[in-house]
C-alpha atoms as a PDB file:
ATOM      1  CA  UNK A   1      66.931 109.495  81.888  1.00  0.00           C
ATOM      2  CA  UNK A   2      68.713 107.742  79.211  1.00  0.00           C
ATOM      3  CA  UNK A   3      70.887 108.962  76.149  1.00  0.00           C
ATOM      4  CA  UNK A   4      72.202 106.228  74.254  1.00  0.00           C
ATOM      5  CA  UNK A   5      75.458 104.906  75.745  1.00  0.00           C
ATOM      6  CA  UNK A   6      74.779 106.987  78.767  1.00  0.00           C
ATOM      7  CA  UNK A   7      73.218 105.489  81.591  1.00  0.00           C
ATOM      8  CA  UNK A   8      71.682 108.602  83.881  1.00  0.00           C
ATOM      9  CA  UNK A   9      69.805 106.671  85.810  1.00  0.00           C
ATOM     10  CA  UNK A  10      68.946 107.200  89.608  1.00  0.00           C
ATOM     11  CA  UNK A  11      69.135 104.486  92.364  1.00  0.00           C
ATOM     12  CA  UNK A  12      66.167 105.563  94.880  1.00  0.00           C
ATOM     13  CA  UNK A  13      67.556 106.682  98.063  1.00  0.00           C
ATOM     14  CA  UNK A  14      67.151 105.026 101.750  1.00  0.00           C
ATOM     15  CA  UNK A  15      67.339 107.383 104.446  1.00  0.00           C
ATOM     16  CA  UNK A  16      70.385 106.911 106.336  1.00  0.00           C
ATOM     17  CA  UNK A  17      71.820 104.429 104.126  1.00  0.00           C
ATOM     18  CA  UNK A  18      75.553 105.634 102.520  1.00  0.00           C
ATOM     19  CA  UNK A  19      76.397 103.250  99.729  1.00  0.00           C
ATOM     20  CA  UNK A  20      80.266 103.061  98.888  1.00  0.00           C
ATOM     21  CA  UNK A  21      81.554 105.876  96.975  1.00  0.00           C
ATOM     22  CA  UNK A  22      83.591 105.617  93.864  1.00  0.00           C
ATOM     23  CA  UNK A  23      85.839 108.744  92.434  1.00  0.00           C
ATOM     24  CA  UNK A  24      85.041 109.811  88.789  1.00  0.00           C
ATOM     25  CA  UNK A  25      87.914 107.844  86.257  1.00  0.00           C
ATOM     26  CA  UNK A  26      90.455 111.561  86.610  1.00  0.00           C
ATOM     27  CA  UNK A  27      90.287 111.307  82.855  1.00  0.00           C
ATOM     28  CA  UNK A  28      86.915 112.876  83.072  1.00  0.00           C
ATOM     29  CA  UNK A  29      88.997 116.368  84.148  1.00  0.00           C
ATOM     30  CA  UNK A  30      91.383 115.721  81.815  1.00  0.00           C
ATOM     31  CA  UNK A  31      89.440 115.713  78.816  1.00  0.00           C
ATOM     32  CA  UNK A  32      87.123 118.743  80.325  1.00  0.00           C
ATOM     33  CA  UNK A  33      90.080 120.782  82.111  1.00  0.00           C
ATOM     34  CA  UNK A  34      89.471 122.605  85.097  1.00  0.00           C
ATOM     35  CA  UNK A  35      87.497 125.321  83.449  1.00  0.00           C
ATOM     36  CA  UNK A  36      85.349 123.312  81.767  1.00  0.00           C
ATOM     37  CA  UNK A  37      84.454 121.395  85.203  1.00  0.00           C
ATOM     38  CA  UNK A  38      84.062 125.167  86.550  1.00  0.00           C
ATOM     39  CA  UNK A  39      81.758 126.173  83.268  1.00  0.00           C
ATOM     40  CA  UNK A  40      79.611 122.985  84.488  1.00  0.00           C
ATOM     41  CA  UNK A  41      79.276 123.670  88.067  1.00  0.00           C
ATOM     42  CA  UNK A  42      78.515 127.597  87.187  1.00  0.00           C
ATOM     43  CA  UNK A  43      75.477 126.272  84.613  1.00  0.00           C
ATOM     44  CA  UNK A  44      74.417 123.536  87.155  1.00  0.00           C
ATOM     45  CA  UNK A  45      74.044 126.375  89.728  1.00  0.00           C
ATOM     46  CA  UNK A  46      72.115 128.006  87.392  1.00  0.00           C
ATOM     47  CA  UNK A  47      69.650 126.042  86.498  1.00  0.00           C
ATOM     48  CA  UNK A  48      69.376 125.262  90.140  1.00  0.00           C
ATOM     49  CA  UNK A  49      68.706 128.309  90.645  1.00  0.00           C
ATOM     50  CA  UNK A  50      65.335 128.711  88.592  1.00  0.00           C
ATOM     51  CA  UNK A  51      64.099 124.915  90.111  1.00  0.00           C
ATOM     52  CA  UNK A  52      61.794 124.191  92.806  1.00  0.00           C
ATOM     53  CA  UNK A  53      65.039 123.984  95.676  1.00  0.00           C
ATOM     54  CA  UNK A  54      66.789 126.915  94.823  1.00  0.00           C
ATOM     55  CA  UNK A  55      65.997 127.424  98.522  1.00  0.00           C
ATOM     56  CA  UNK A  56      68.961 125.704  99.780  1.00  0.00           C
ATOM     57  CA  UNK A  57      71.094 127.600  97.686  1.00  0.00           C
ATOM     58  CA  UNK A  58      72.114 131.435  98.223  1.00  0.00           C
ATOM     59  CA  UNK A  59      70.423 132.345  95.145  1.00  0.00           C
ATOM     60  CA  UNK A  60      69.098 136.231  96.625  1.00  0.00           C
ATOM     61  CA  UNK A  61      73.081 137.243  97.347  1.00  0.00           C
ATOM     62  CA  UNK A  62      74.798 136.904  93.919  1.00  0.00           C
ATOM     63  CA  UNK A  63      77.944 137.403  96.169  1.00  0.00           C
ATOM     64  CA  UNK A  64      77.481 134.307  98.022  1.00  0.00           C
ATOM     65  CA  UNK A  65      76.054 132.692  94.982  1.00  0.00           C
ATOM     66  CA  UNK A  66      79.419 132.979  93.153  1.00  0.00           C
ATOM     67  CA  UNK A  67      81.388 131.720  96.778  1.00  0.00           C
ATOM     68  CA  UNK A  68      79.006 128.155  97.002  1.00  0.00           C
ATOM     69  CA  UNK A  69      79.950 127.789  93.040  1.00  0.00           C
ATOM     70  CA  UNK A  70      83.332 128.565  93.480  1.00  0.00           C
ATOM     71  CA  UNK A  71      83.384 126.148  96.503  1.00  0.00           C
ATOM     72  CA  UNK A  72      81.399 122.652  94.600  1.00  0.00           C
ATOM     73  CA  UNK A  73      83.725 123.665  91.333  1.00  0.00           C
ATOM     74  CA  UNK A  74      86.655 123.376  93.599  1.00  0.00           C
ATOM     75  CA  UNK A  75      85.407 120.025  95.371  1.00  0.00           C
ATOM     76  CA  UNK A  76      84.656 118.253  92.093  1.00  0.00           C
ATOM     77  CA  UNK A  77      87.848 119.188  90.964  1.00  0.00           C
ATOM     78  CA  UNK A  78      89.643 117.535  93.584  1.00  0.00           C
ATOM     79  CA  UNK A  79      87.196 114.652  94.384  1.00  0.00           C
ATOM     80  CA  UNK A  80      88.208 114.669  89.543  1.00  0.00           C
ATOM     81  CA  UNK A  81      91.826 113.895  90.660  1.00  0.00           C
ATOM     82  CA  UNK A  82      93.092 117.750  90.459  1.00  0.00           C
ATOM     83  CA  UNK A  83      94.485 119.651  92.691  1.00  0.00           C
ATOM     84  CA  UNK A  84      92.864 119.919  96.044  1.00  0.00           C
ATOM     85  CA  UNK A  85      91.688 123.796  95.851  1.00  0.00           C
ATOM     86  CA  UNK A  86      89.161 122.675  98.240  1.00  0.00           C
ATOM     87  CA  UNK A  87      91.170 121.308 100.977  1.00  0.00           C
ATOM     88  CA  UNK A  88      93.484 124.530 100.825  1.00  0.00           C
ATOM     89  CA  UNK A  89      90.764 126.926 101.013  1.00  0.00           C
ATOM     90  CA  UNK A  90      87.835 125.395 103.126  1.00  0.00           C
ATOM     91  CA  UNK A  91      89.632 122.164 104.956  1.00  0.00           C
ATOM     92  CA  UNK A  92      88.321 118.604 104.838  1.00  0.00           C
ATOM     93  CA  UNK A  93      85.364 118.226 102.652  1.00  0.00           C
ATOM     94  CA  UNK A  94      83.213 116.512 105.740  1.00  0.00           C
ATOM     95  CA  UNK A  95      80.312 117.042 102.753  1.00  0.00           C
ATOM     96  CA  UNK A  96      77.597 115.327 104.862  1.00  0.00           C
ATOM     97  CA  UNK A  97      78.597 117.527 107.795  1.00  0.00           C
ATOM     98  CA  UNK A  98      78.897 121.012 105.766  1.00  0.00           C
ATOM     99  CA  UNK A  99      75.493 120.396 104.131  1.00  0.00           C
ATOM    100  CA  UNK A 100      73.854 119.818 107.646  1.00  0.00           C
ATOM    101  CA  UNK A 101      72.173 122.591 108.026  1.00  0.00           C
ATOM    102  CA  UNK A 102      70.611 122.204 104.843  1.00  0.00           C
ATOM    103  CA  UNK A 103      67.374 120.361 104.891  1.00  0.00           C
ATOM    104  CA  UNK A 104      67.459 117.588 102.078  1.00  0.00           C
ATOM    105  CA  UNK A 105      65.181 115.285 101.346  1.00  0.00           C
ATOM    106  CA  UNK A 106      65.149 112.532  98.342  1.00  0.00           C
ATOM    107  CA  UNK A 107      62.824 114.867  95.825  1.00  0.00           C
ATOM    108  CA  UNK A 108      65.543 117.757  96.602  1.00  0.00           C
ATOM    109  CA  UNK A 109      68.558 115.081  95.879  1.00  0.00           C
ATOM    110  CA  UNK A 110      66.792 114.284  92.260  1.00  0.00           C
ATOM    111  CA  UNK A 111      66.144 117.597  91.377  1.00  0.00           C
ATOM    112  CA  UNK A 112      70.017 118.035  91.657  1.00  0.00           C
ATOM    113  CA  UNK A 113      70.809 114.935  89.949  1.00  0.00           C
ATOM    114  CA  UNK A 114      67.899 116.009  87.089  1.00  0.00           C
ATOM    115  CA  UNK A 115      69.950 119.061  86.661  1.00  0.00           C
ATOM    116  CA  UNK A 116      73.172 117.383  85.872  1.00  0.00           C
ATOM    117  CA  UNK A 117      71.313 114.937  83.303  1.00  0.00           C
ATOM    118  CA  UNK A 118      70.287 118.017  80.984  1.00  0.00           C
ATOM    119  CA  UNK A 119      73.953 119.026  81.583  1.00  0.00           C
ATOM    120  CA  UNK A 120      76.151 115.584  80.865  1.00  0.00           C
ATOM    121  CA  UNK A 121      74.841 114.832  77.679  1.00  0.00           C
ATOM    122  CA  UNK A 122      76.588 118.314  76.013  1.00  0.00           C
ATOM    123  CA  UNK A 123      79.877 117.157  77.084  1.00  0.00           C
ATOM    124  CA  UNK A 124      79.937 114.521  74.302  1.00  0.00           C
ATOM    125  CA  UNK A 125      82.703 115.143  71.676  1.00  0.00           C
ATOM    126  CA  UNK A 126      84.836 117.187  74.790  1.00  0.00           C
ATOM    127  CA  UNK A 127      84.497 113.794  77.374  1.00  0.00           C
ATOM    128  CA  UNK A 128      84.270 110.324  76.639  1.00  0.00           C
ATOM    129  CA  UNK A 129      80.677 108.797  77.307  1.00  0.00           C
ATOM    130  CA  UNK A 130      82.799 106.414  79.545  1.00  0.00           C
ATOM    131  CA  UNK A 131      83.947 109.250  81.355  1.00  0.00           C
ATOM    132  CA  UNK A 132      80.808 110.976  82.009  1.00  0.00           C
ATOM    133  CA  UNK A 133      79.409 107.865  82.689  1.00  0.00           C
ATOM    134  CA  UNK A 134      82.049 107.735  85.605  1.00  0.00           C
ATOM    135  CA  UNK A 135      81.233 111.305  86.390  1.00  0.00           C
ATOM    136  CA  UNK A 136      77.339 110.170  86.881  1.00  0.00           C
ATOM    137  CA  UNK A 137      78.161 107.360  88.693  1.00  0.00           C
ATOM    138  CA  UNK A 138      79.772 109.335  91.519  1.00  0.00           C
ATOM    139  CA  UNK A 139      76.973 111.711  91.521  1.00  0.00           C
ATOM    140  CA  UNK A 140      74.529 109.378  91.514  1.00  0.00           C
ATOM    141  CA  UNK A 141      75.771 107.559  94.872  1.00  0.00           C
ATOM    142  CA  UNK A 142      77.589 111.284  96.769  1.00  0.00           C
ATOM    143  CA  UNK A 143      74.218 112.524  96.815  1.00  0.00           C
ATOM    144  CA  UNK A 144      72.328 109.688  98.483  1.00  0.00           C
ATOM    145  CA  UNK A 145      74.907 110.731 101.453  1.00  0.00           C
ATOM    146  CA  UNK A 146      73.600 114.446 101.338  1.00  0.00           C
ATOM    147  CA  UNK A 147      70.317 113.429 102.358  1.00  0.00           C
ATOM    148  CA  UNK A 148      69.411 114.157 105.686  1.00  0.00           C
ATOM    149  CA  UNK A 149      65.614 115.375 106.047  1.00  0.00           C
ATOM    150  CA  UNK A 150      63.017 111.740 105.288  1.00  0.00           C
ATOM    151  CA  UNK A 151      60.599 112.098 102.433  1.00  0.00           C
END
């Protein structure tokens, strides 16, 4: 996955291995604001929910569906530098505990990176390509820490 300047590319997974973790550059929420980052979580859900892992997402109780959105808009926006919505309203991220019970395997972790790569690329014009570059970066290497199921 490659647009240009933009680099989307994956690093394959090892099981068990958690690579350091860099933040996204906070300019990246600057320059999209907070709804915008919402906006991109909401559409990221969505197309999750049509893929082949909408499974592990609570896609049959729009209810709950709206809560897990609400919740990863609220993460990103802290883990962006903002204000930490998710600390005040669900405690300590612990991401690779909360997403335990979730079985996730590599193919599952690059369908949810494939869905952010049709996203990124719109933000051009809003975001710099350095800053969605940053943006990819961290979820390139966060979600090799969500798996937890081998191949």
């Amino acid at each position: 996955m490659n647009f240009s300047n933009l680099n989307l590319s994956v690093t394959p997974g090892q099981f068990g291995l958690r690579p350091p973790v860099t933040k996204p550059n906070p300019e990246f929420l600057t320059q999209l604001g907070e709804e915008g980052l919402r906006e991109l979580i909401s559409d990221h859900y969505e197309l999750l929910k049509e893929s082949d892992i909408a499974f592990l997402f609570p896609v049959n109780d729009p209810k709950e569906f709206a809560a897990a959105k609400k919740h990863a808009a609220d993460f990103m926006i802290q883990i962006c530098g903002g204000p930490s919505y998710f600390n005040e309203s669900r405690g300590a991220p612990q991401m690779v505990g909360r997403h335990a019970p979730f079985r996730i395997n590599e193919k599952a972790r690059l369908r949810w990176l494939e869905c952010y790569a049709m996203l990124l690329p719109a933000l051009r014009g809003r975001v710099s390509d350095e800053n969605i570059q940053s943006f990819w970066n961290y979820l390139e290497v966060f979600s090799q820490w969500m798996v937890n199921t081998p191949s």
